[in-house]
C-alpha atoms as a PDB file:
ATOM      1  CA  UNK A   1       7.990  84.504  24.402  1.00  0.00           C
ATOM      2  CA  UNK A   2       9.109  84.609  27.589  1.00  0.00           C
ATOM      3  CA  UNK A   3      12.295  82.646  29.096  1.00  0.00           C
ATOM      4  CA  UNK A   4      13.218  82.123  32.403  1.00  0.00           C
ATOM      5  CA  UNK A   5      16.169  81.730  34.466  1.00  0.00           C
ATOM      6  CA  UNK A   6      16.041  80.803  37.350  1.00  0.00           C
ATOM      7  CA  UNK A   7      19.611  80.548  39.732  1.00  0.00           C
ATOM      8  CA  UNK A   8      20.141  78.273  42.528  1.00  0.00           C
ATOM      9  CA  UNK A   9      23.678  77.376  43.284  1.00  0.00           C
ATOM     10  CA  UNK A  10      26.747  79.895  43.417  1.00  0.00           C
ATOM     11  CA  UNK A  11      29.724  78.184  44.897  1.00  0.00           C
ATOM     12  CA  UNK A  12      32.000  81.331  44.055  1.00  0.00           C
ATOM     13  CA  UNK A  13      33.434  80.391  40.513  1.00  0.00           C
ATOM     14  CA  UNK A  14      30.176  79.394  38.898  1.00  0.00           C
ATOM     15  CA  UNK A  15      26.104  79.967  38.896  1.00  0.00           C
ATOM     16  CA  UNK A  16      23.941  76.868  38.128  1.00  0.00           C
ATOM     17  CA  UNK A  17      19.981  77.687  36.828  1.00  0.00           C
ATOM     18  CA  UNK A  18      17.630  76.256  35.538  1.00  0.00           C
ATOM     19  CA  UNK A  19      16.047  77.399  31.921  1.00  0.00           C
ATOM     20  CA  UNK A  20      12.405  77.854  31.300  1.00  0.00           C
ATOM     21  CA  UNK A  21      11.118  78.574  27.423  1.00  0.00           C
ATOM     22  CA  UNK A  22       7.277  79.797  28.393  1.00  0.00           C
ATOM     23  CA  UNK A  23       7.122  77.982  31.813  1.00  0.00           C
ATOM     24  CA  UNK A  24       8.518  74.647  30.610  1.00  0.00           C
ATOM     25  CA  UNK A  25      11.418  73.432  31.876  1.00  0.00           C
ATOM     26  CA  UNK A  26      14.321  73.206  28.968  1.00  0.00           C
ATOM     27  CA  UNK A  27      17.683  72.963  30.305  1.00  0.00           C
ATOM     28  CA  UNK A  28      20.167  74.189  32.766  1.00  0.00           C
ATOM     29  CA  UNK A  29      22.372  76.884  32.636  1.00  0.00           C
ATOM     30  CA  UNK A  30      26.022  77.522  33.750  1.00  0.00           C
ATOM     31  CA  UNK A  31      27.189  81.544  34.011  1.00  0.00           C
ATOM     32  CA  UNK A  32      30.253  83.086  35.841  1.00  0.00           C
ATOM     33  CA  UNK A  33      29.747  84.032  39.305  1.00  0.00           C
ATOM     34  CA  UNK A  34      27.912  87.160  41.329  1.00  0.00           C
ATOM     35  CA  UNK A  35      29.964  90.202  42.485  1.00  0.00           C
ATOM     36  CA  UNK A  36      29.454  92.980  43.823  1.00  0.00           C
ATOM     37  CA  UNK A  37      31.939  94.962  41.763  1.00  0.00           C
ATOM     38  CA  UNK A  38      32.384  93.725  38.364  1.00  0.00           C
ATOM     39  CA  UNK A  39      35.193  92.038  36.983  1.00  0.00           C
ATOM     40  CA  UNK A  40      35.210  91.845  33.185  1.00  0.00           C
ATOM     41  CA  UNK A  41      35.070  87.992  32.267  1.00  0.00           C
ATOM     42  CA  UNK A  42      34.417  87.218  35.338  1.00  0.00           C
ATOM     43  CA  UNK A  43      30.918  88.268  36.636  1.00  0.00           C
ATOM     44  CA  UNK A  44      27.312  86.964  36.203  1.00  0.00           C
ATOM     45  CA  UNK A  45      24.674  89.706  34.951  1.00  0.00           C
ATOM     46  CA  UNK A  46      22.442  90.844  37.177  1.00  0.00           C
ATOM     47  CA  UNK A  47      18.915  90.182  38.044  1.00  0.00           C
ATOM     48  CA  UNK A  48      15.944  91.774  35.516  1.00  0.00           C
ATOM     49  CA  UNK A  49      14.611  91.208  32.502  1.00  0.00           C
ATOM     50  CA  UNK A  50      16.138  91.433  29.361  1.00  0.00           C
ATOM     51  CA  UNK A  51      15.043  91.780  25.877  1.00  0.00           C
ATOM     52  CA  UNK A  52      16.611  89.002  23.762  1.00  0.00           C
ATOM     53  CA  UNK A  53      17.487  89.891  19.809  1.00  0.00           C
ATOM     54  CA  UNK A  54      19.265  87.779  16.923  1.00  0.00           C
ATOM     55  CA  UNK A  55      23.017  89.225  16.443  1.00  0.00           C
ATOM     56  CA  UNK A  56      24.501  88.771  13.061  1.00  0.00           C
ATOM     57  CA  UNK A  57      27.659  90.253  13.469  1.00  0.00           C
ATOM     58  CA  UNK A  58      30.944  89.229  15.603  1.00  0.00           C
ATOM     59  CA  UNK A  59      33.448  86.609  16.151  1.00  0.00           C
ATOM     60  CA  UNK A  60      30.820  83.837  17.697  1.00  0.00           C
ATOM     61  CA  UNK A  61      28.086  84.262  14.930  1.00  0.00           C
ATOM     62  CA  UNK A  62      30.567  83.578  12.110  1.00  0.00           C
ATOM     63  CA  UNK A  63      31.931  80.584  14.338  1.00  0.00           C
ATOM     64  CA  UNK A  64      28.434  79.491  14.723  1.00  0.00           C
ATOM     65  CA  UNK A  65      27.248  79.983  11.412  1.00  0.00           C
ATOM     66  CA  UNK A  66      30.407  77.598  10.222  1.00  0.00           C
ATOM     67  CA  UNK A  67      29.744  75.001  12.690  1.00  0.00           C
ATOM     68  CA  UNK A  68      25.877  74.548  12.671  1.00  0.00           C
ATOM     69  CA  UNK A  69      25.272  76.024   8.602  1.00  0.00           C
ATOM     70  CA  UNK A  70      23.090  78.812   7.553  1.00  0.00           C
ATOM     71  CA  UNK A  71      20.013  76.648   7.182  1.00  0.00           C
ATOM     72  CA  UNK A  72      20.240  76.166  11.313  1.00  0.00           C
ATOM     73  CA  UNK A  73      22.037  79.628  12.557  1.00  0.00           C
ATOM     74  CA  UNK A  74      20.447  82.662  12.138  1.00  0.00           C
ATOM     75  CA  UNK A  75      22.251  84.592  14.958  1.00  0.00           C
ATOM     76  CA  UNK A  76      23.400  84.587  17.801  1.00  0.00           C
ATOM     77  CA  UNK A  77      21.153  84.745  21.110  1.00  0.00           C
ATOM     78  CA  UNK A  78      22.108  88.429  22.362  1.00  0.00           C
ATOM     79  CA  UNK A  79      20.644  89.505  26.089  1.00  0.00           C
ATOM     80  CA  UNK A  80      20.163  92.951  25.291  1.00  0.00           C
ATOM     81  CA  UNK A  81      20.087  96.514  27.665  1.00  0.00           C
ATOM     82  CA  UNK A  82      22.030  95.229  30.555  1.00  0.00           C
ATOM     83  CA  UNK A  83      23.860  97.685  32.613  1.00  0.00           C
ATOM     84  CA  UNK A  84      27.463  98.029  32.390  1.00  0.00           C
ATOM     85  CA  UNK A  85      27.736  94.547  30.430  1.00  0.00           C
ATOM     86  CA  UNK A  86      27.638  94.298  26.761  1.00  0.00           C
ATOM     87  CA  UNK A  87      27.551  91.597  24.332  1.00  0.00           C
ATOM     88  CA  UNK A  88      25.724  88.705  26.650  1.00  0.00           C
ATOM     89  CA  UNK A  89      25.020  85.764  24.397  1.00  0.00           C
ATOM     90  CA  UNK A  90      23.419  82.489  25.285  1.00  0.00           C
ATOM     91  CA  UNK A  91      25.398  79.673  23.793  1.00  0.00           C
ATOM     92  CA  UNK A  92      27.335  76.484  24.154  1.00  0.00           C
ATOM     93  CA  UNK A  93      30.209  75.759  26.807  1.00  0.00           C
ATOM     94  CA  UNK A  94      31.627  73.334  29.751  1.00  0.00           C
ATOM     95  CA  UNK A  95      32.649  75.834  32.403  1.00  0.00           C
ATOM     96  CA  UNK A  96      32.793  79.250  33.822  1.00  0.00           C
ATOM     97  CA  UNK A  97      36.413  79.187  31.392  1.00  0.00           C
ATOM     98  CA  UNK A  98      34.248  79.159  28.431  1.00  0.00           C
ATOM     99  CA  UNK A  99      31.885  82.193  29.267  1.00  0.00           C
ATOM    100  CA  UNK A 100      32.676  85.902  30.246  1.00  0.00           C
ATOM    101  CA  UNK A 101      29.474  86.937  31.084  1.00  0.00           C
ATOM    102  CA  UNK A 102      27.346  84.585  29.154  1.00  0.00           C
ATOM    103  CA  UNK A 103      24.621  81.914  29.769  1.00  0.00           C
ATOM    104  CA  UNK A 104      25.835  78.477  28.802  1.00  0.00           C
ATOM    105  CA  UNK A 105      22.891  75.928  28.463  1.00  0.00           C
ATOM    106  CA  UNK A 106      23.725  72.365  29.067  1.00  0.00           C
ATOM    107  CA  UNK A 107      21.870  68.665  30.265  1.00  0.00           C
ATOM    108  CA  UNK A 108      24.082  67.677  32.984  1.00  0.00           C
ATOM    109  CA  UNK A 109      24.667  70.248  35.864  1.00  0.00           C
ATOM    110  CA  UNK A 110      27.232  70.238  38.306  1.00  0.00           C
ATOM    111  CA  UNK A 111      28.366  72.587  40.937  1.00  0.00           C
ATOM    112  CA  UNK A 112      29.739  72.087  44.012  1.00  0.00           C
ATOM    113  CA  UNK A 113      32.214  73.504  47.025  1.00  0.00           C
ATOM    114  CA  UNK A 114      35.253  71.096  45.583  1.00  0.00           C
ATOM    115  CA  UNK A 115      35.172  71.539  41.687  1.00  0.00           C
ATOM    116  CA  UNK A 116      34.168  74.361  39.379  1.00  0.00           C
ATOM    117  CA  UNK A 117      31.009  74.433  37.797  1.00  0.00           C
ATOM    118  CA  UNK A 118      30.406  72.473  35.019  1.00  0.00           C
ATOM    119  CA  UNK A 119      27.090  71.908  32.342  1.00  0.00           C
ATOM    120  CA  UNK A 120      27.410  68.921  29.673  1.00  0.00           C
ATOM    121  CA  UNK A 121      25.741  67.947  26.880  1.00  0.00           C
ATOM    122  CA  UNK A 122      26.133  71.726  25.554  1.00  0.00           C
ATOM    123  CA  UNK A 123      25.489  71.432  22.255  1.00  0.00           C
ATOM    124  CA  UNK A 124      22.880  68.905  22.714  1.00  0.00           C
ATOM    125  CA  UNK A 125      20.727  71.440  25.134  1.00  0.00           C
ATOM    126  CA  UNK A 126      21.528  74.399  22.337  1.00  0.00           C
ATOM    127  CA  UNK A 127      19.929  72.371  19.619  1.00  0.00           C
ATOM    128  CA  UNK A 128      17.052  71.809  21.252  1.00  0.00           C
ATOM    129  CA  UNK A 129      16.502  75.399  22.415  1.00  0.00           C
ATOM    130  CA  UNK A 130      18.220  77.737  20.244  1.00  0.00           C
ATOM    131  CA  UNK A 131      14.933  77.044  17.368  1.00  0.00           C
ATOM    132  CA  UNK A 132      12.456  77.354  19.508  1.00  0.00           C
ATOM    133  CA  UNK A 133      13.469  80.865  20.315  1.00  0.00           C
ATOM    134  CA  UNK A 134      14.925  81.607  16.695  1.00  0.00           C
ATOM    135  CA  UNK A 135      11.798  81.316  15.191  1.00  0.00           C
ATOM    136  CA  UNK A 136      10.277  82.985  17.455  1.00  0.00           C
ATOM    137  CA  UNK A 137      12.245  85.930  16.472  1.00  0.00           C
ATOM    138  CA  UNK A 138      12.029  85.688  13.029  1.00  0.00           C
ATOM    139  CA  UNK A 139       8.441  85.669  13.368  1.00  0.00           C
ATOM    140  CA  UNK A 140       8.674  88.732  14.733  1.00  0.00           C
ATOM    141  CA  UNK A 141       7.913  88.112  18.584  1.00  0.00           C
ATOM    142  CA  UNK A 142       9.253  90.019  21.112  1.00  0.00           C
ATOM    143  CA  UNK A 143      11.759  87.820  23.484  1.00  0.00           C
ATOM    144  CA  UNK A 144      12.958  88.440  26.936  1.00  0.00           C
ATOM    145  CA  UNK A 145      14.275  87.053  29.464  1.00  0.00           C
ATOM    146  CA  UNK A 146      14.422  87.064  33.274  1.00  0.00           C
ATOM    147  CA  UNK A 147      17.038  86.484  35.770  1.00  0.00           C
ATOM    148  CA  UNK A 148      16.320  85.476  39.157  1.00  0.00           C
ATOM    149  CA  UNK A 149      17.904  84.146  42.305  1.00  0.00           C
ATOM    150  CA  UNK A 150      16.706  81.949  44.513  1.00  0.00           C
ATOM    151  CA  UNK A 151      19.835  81.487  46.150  1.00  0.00           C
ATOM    152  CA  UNK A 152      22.498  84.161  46.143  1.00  0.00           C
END
């Protein structure tokens, strides 16, 4: 499986994208913005492509096994092998607050010169996507994903 994201608005605090699950539009995305040294917390990953694995350990897959039950969560989405950043998860969230690195996934973008990024509907756009790309792992298929710009 292959998943796509594809960056095109960075006003500074905040990177909006769009998400593709094998060429099909799913949702957009909300991550912290680019640097060009890295602050922890605080910086977008960068361009490439990424395997993507199931992490059963750590603070958000407990969280996320509570809220969603076992039956739904079977891990957390991890971006794997990217330099100098560990830990990258794709998961729900509002704003660059509630990310340090991450991909949030959302239905209602917005990002602009005035306000901070923001991506609604979180949980909504995670529902949709997250077992699509579960199952896909369990089956055994190998996931990545790819991070482009198409705007700085």
């Amino acid at each position: 499986m292959e998943l796509k994201i594809t960056r095109f608005n960075d006003n500074n605090e905040s990177t909006l994208g769009l998400f593709y699950i094998d060429q099909k539009f799913a949702c957009y995305t909300l991550e912290d913005e680019k640097r060009d040294v890295k602050v922890w917390g605080e910086t977008r990953i960068p361009e490439g492509r990424y395997p993507v694995k199931l992490r059963t350990e750590g603070r958000f897959h407990q969280k996320y096994l509570k809220r969603y039950g076992p039956d739904f969560h079977k891990g957390m989405l991890h971006v794997q092998n990217v330099p100098n950043f560990e830990f990258i998860l794709i998961h729900t969230g509002n704003t660059d607050d509630h990310t340090a690195g991450c991909l949030l996934v959302g239905d209602k973008p917005n990002n602009n010169v005035i306000e901070d990024g923001f991506v609604g509907s979180s949980t909504q756009a995670y529902k949709r996507i997250y077992p699509i790309i579960r199952d896909a792992l369990l089956a055994g298929e190998d996931v990545f994903i790819t991070y482009e710009n198409i705007r700085p």
